[in-house]
C-alpha atoms as a PDB file:
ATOM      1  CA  UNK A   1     -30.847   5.261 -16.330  1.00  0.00           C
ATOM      2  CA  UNK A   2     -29.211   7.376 -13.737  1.00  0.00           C
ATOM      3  CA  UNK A   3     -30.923   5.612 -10.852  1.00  0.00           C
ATOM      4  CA  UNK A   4     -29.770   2.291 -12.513  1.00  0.00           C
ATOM      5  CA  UNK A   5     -26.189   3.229 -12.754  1.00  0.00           C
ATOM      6  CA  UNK A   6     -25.765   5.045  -9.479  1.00  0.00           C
ATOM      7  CA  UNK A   7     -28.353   4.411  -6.562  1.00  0.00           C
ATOM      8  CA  UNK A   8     -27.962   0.160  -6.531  1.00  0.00           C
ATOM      9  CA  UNK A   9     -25.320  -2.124  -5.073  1.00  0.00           C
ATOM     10  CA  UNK A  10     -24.791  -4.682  -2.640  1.00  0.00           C
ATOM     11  CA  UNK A  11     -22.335  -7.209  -1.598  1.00  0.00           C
ATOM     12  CA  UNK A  12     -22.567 -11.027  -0.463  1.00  0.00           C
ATOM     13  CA  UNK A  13     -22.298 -12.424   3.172  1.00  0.00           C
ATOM     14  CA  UNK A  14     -22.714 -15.545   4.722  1.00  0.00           C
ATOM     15  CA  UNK A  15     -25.466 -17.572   2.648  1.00  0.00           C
ATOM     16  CA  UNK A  16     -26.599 -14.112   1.581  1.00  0.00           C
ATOM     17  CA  UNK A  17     -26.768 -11.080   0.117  1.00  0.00           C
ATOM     18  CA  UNK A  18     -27.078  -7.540   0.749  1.00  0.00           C
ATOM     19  CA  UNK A  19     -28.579  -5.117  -1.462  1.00  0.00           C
ATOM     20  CA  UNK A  20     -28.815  -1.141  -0.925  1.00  0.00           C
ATOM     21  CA  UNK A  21     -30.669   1.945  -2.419  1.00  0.00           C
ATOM     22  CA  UNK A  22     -30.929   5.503  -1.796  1.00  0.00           C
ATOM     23  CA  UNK A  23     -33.130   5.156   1.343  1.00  0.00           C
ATOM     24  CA  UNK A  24     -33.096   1.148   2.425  1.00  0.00           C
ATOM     25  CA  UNK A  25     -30.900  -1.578   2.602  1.00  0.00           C
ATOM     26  CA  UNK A  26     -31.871  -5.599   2.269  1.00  0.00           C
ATOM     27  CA  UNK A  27     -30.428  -8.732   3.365  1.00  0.00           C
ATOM     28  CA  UNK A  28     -31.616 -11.498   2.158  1.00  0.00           C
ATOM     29  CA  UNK A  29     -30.517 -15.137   4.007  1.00  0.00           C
ATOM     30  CA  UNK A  30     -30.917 -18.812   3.969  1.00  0.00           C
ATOM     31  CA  UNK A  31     -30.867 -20.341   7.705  1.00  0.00           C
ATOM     32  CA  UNK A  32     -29.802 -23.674   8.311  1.00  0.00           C
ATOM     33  CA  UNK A  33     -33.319 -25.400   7.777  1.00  0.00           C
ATOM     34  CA  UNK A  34     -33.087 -23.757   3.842  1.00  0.00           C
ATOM     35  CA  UNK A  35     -35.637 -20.791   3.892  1.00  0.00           C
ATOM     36  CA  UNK A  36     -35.129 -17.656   3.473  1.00  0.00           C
ATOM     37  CA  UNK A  37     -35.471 -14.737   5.748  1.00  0.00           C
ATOM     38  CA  UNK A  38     -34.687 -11.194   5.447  1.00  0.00           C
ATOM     39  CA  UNK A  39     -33.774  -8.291   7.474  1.00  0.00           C
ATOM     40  CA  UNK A  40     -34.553  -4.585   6.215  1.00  0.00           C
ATOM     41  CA  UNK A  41     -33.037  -1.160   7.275  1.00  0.00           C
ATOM     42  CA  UNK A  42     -33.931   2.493   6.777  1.00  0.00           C
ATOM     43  CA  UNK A  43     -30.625   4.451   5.615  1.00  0.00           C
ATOM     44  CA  UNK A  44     -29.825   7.587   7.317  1.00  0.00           C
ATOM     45  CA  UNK A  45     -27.198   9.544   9.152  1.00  0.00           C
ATOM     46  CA  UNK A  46     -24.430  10.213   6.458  1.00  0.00           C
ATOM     47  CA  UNK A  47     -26.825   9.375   4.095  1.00  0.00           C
ATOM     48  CA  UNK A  48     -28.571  12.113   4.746  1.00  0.00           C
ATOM     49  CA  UNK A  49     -26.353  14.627   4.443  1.00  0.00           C
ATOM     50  CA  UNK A  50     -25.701  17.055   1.807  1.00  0.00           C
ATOM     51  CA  UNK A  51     -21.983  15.168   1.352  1.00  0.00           C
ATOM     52  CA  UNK A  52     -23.766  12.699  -0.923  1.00  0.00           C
ATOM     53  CA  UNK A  53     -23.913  15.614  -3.477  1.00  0.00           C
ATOM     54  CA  UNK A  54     -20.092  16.732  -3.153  1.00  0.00           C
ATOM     55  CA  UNK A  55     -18.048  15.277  -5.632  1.00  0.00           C
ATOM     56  CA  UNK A  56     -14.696  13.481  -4.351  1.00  0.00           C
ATOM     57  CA  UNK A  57     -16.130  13.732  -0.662  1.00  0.00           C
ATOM     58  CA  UNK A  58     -19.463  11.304  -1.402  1.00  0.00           C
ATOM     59  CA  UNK A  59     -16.496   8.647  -2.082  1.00  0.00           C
ATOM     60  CA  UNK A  60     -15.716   8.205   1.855  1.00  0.00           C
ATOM     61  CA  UNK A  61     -19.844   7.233   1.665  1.00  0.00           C
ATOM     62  CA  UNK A  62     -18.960   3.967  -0.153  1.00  0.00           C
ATOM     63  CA  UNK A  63     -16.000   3.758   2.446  1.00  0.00           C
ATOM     64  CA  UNK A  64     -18.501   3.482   5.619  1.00  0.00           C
ATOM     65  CA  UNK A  65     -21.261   1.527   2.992  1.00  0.00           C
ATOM     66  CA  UNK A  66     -18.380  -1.338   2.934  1.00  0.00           C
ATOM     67  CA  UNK A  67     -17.140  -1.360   6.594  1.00  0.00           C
ATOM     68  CA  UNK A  68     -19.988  -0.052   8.375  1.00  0.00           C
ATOM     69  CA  UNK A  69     -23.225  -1.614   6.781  1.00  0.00           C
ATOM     70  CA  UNK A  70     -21.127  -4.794   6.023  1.00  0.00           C
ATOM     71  CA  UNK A  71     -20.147  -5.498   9.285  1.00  0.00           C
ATOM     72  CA  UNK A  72     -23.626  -5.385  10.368  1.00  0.00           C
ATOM     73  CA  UNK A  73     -24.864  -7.694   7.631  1.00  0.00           C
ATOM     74  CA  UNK A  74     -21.646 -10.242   8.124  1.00  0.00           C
ATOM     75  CA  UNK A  75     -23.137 -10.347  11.828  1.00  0.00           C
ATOM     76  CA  UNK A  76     -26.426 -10.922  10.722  1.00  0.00           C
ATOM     77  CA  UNK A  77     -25.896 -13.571   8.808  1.00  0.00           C
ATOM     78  CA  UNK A  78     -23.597 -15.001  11.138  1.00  0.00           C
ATOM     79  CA  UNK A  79     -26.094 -14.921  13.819  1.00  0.00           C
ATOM     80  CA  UNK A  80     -28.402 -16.192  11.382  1.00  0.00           C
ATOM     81  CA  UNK A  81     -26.441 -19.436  10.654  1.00  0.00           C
ATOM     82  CA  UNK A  82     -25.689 -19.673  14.360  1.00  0.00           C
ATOM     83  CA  UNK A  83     -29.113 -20.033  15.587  1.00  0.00           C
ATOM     84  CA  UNK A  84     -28.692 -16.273  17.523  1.00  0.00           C
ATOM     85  CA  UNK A  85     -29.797 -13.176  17.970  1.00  0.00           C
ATOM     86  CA  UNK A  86     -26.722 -11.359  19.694  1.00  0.00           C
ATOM     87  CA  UNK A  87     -26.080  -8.185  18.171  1.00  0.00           C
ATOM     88  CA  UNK A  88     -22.908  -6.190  18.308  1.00  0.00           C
ATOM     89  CA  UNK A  89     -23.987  -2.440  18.676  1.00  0.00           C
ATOM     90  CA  UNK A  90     -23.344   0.730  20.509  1.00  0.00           C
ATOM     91  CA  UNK A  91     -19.174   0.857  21.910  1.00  0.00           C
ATOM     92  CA  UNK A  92     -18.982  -2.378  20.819  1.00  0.00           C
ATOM     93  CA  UNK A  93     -19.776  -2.113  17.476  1.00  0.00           C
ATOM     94  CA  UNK A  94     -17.264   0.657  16.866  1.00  0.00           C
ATOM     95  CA  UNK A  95     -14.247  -0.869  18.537  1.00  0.00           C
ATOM     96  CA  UNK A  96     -15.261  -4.184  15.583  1.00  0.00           C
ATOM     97  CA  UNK A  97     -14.968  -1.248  12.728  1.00  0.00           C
ATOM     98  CA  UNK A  98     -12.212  -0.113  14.435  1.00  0.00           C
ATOM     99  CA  UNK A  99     -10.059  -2.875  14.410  1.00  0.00           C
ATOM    100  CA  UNK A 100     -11.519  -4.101  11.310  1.00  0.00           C
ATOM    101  CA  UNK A 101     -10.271  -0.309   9.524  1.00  0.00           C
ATOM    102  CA  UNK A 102      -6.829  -0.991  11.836  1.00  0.00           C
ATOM    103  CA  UNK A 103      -6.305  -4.033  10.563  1.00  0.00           C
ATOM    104  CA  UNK A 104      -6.885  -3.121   6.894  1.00  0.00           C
ATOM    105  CA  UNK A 105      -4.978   0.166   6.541  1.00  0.00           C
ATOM    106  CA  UNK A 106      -1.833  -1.705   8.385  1.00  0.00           C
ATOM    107  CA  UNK A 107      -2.117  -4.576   5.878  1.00  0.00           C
ATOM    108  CA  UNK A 108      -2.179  -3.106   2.595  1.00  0.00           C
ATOM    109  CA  UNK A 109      -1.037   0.430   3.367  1.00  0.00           C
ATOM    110  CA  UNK A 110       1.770   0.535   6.519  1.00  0.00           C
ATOM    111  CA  UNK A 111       3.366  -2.725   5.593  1.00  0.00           C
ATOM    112  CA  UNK A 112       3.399  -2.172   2.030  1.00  0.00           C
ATOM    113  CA  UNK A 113       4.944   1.484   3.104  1.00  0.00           C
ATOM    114  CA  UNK A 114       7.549  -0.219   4.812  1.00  0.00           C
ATOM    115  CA  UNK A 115       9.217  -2.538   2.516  1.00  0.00           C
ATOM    116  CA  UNK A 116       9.345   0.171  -0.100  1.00  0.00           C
ATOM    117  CA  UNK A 117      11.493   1.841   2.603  1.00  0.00           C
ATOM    118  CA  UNK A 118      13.668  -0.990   3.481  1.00  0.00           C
ATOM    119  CA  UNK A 119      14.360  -0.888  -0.416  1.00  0.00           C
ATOM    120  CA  UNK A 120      15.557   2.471  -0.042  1.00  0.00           C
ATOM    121  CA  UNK A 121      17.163   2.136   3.069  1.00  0.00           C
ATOM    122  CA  UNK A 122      19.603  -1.279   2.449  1.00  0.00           C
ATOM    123  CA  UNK A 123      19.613  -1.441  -1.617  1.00  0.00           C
ATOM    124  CA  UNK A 124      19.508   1.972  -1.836  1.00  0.00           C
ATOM    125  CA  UNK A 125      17.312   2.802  -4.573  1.00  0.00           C
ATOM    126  CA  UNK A 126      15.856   5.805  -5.887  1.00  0.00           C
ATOM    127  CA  UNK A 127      12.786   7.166  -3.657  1.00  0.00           C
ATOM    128  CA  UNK A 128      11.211   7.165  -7.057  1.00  0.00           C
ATOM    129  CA  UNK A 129      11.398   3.555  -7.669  1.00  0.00           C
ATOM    130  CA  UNK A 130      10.859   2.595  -4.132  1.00  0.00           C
ATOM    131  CA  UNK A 131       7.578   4.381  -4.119  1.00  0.00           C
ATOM    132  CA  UNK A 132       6.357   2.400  -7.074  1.00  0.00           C
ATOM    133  CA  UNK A 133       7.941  -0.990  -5.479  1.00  0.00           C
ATOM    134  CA  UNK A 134       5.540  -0.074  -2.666  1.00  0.00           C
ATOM    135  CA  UNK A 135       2.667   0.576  -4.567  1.00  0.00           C
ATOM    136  CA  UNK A 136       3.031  -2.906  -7.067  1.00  0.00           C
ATOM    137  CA  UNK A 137       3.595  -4.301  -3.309  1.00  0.00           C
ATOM    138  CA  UNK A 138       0.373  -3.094  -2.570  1.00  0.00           C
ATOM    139  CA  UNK A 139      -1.077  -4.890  -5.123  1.00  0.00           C
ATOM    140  CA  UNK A 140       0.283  -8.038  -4.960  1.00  0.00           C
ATOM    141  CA  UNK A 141      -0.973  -8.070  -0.942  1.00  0.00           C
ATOM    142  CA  UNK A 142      -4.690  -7.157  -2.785  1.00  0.00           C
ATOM    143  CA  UNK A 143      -4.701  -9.890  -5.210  1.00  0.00           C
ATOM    144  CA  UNK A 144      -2.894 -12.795  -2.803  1.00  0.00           C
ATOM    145  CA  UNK A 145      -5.417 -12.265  -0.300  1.00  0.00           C
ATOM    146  CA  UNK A 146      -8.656 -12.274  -2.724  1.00  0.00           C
ATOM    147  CA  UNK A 147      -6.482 -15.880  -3.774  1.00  0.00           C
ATOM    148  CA  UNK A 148      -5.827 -16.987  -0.667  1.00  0.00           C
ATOM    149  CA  UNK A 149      -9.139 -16.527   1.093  1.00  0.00           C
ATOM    150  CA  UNK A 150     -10.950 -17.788  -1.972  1.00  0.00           C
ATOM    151  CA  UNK A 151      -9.354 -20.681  -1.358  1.00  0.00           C
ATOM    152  CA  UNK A 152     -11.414 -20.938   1.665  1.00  0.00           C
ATOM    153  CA  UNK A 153     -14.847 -23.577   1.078  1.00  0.00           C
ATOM    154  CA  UNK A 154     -17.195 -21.241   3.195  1.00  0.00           C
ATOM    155  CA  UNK A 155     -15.680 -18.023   1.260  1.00  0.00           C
ATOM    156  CA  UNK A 156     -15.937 -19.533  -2.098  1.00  0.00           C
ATOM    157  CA  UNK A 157     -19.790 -20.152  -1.768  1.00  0.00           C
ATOM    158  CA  UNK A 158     -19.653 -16.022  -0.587  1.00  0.00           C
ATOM    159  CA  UNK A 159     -18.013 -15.083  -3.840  1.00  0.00           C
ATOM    160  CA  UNK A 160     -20.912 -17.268  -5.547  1.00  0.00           C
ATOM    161  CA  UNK A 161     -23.774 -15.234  -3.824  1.00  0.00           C
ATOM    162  CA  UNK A 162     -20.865 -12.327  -4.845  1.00  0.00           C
ATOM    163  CA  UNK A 163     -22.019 -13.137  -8.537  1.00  0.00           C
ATOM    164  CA  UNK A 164     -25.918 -13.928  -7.850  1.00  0.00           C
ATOM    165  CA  UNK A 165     -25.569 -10.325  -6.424  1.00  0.00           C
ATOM    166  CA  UNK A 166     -23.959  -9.155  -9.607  1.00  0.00           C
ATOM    167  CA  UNK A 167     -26.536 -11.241 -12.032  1.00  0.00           C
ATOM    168  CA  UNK A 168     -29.020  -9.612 -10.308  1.00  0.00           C
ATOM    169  CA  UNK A 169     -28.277  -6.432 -11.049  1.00  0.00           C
ATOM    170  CA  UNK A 170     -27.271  -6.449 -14.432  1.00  0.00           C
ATOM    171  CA  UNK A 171     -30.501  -8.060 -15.087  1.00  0.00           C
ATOM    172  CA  UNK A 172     -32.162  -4.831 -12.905  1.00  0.00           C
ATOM    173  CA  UNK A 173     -30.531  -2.573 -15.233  1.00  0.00           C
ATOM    174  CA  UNK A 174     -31.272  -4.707 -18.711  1.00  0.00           C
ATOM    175  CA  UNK A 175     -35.067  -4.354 -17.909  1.00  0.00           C
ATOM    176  CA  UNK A 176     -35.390  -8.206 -17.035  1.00  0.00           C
ATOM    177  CA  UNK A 177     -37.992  -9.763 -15.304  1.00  0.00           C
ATOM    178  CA  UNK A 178     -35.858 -10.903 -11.872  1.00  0.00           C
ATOM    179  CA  UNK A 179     -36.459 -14.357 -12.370  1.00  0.00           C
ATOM    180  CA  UNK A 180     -33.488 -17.327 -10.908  1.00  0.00           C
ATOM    181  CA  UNK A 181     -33.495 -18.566 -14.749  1.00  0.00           C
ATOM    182  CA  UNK A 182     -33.198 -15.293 -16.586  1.00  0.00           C
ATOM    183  CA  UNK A 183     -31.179 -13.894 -14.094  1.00  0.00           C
ATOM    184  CA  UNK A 184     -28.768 -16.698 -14.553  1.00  0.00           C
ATOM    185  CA  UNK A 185     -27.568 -15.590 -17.979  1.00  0.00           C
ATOM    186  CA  UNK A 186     -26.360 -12.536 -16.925  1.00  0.00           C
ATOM    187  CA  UNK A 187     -22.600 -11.756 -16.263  1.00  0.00           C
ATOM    188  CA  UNK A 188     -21.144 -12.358 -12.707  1.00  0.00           C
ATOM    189  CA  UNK A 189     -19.195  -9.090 -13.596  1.00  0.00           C
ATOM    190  CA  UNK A 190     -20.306  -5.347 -12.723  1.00  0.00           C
ATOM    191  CA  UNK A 191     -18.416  -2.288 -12.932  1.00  0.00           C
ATOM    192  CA  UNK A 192     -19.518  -0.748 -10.159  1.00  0.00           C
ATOM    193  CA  UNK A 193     -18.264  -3.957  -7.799  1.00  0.00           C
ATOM    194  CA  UNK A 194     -16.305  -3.039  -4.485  1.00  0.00           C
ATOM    195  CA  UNK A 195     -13.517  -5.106  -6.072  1.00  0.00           C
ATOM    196  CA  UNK A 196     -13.411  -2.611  -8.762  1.00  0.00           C
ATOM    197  CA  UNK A 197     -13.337   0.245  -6.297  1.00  0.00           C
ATOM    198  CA  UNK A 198     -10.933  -1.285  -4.030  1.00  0.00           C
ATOM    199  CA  UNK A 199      -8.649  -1.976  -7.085  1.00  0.00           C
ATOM    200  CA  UNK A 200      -8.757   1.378  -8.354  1.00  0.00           C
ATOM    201  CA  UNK A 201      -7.826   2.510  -4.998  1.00  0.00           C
ATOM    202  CA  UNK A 202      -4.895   0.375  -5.163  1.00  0.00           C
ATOM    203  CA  UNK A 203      -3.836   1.558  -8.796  1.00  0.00           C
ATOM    204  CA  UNK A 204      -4.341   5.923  -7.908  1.00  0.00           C
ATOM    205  CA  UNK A 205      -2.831   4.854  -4.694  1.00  0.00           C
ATOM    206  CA  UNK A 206       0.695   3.799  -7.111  1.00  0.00           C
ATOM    207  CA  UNK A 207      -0.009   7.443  -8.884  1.00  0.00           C
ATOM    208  CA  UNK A 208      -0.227   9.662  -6.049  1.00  0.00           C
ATOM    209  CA  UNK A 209       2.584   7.929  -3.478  1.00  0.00           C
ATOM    210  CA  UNK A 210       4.944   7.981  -6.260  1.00  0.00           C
ATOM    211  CA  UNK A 211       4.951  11.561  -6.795  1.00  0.00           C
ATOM    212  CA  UNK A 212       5.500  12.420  -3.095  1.00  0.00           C
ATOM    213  CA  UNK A 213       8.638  11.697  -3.922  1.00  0.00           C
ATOM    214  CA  UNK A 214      11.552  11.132  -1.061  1.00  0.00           C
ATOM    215  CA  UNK A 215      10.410  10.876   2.410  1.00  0.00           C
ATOM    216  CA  UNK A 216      11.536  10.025   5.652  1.00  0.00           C
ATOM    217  CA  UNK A 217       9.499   6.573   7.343  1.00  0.00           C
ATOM    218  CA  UNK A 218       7.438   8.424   9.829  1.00  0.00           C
ATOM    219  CA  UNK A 219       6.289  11.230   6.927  1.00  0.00           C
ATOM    220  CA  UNK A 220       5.624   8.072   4.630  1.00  0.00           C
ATOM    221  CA  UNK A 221       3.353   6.170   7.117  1.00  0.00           C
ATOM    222  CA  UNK A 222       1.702   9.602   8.169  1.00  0.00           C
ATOM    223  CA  UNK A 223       1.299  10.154   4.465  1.00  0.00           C
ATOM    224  CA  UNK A 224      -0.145   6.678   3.755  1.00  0.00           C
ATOM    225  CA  UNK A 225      -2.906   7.189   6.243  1.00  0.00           C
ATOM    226  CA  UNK A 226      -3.577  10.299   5.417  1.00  0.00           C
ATOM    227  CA  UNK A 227      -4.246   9.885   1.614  1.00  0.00           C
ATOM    228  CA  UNK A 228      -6.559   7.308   2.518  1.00  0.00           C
ATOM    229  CA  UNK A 229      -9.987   9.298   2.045  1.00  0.00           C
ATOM    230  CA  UNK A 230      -8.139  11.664  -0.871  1.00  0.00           C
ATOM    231  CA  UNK A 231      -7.405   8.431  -2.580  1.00  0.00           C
ATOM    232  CA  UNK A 232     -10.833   6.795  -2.147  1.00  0.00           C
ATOM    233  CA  UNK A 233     -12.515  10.055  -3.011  1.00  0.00           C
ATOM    234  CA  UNK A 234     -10.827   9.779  -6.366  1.00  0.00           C
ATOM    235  CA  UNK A 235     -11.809   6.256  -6.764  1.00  0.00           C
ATOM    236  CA  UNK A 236     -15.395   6.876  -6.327  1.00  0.00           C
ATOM    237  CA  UNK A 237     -15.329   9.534  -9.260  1.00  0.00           C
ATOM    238  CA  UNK A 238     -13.426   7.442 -11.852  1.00  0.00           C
ATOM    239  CA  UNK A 239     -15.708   4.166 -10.982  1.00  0.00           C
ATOM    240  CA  UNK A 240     -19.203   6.794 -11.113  1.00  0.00           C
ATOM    241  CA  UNK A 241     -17.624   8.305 -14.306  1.00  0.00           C
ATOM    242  CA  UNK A 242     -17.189   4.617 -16.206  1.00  0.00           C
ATOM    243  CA  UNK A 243     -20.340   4.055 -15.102  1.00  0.00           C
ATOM    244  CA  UNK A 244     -21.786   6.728 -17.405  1.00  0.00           C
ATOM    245  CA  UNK A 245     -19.932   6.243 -20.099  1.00  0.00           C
ATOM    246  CA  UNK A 246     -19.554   1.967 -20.638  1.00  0.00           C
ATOM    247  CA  UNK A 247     -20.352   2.212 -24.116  1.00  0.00           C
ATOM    248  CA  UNK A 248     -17.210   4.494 -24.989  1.00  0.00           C
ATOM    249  CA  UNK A 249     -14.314   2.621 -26.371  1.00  0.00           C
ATOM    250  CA  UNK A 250     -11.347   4.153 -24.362  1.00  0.00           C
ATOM    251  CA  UNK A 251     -13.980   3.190 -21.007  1.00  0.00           C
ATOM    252  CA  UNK A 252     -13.956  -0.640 -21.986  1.00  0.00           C
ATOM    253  CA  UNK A 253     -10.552  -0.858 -22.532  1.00  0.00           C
ATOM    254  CA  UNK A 254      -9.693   1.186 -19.054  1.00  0.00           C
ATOM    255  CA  UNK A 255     -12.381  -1.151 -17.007  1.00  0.00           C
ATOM    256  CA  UNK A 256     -10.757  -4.615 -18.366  1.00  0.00           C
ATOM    257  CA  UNK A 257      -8.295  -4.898 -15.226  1.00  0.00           C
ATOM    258  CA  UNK A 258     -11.238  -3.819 -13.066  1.00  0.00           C
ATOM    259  CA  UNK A 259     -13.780  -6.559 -14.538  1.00  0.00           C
ATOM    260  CA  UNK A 260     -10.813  -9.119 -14.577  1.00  0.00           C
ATOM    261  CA  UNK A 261      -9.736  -9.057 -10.947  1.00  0.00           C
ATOM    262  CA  UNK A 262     -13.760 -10.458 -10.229  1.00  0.00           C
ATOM    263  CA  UNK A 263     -12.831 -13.176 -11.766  1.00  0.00           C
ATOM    264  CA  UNK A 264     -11.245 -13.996  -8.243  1.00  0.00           C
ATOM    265  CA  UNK A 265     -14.351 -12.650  -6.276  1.00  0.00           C
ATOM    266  CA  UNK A 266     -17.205 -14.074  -7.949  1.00  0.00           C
ATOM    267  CA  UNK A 267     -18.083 -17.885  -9.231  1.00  0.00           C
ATOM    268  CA  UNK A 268     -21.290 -18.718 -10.759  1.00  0.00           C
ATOM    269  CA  UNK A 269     -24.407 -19.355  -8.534  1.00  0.00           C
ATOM    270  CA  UNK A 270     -26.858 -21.456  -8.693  1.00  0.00           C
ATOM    271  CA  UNK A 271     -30.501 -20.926  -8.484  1.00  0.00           C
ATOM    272  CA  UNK A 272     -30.845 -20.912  -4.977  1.00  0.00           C
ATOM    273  CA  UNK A 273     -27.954 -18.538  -4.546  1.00  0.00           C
ATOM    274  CA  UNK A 274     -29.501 -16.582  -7.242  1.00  0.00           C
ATOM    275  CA  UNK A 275     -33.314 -16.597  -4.940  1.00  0.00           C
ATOM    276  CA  UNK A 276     -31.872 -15.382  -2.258  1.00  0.00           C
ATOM    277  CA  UNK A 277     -30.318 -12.476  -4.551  1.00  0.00           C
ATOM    278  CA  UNK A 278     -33.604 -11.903  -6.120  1.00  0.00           C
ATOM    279  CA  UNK A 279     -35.023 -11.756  -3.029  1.00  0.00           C
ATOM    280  CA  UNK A 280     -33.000  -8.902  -1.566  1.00  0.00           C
ATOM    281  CA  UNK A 281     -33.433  -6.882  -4.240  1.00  0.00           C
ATOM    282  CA  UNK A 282     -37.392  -7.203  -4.158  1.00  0.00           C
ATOM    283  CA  UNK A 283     -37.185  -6.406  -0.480  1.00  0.00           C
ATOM    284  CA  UNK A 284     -34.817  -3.209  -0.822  1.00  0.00           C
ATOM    285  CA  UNK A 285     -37.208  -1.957  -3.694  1.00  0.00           C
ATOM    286  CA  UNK A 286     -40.543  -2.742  -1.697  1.00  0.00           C
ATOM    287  CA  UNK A 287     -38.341  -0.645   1.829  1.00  0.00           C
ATOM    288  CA  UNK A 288     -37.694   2.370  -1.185  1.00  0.00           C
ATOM    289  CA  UNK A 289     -41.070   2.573  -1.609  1.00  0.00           C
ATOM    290  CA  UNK A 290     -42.199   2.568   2.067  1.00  0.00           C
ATOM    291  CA  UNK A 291     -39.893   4.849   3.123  1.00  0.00           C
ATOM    292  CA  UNK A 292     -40.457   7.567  -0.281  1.00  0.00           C
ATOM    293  CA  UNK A 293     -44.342   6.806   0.606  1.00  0.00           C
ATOM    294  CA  UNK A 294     -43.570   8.000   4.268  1.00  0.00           C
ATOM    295  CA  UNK A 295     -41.350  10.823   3.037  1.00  0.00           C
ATOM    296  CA  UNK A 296     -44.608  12.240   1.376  1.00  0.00           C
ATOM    297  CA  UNK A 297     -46.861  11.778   3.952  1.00  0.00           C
END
């Protein structure tokens, strides 16, 4: 059960999905003429490291799994759509996370910073309450922009390979045969869900800013950035801790605003979305096997 709750994810591109274990990642694509091709990867680096095992440090691993590995997969499937083969890598492929992680923290962590300062600058609130106007700022930019984007044609057919990723798993971890039509009855939620983890991020985020109490702009950016990996640290333990414990009462109660926000992220696939899914997740399983069949010589 352990290597069902914590060693599988993935997360939906362009006419595709991506699926990752302990030692391989997946992605699994439909090209323009309709088949499906796939692309495989060996994990290693950070994933190698004995930080995996550290508890509230292992959470910056899901930080690089989302930017890192899916920018790579975003530009694979791009180029796959495309008709390409460019590849961003090397200094290139660092300034794209770089701007990418720029971009981000500015957005929902700098700007958010500032209006709760402007609050407490010309209405002249209470640091206190500013903080937590900041915060519920924060969230509002989190939840618009799922809206807004999903809005989007292209992006709504992502967030339904989003939920033939999520099927897939939940079938995985039922014992199902990974089939398109018994897949398909499975929920399009999952707890463990980057949405999940970037809402709960969001939500300690409220917690922790608001008990820094008063502070000048400068210390409150410096503070915002700074937090970041603290925050998302955090995050990663609460979301591996439901994950244990989904049965317990209190645990389904706390996970409802979690599992509710995917509502936004996911739609229901159909069975071709649900293939390539399947697909993925075959591939990733048959790499885990080639790679812990190399590890043993």
């Amino acid at each position: 059960m352990d290597e069902k709750l914590i060693n599988y994810g993935g997360q939906a591109v362009i006419e595709g999905v991506v699926m990752r274990g302990r030692q391989a990642m997946a992605i699994a694509m439909r090209n323009p003429t309709g088949e499906i091709v796939t692309h495989t990867e060996t994990l290693g680096g950070i994933y190698k490291t004995g930080i995996v095992k550290i508890p509230f440090l292992r959470g910056l691993i899901l930080l690089w799994d989302s930017l890192a590995l899916g920018m790579k997969a975003l530009n694979l499937s791009a180029n796959t759509q495309a008709g390409t083969d460019e590849k961003i890598e090397g200094p290139m492929l660092f300034v794209t996370y770089g701007i990418s992680l720029i971009l981000a923290v500015g957005f929902f962590f700098l700007v958010p910073a500032g209006i709760g300062q402007l609050f407490e600058r010309f209405l002249k609130l209470t640091p206190w309450l500013c903080n937590l106007i900041e915060g519920f700022t924060r969230l509002l930019f989190l939840i618009l922009y799922i809206w807004l984007i999903g809005l989007m044609p292209d992006i709504r057919r992502v967030y339904g390979y989003h939920g033939a990723e999520h099927k897939t798993i939940n079938a995985f971890e039922f014992g199902a045969e990974l089939t398109p039509e018994n897949v398909k009855r499975f929920s399009v939620q999952h707890p463990r869900c980057g949405t999940a983890f970037l809402l709960t991020i969001v939500l300690i985020s409220i917690l922790i800013f608001t008990l820094l109490g008063p502070l000048s702009l400068l210390w409150r950016l410096i503070t915002r950035v700074l937090f970041i990996p603290v925050i998302a640290g955090i995050a990663y333990e609460y979301i591996r801790w439901t994950s244990r414990h989904l049965d317990h009462p209190l645990v389904k109660i706390i996970t409802k605003p979690n599992l509710a926000l995917q509502s936004l992220t996911t739609r229901e696939p159909d069975l071709a979305m649900l293939e390539v899914a399947i697909t993925a997740f075959k591939t990733m399983k048959a790499a885990e096997t080639q790679a812990e069949n190399l590890e043993k010589g």
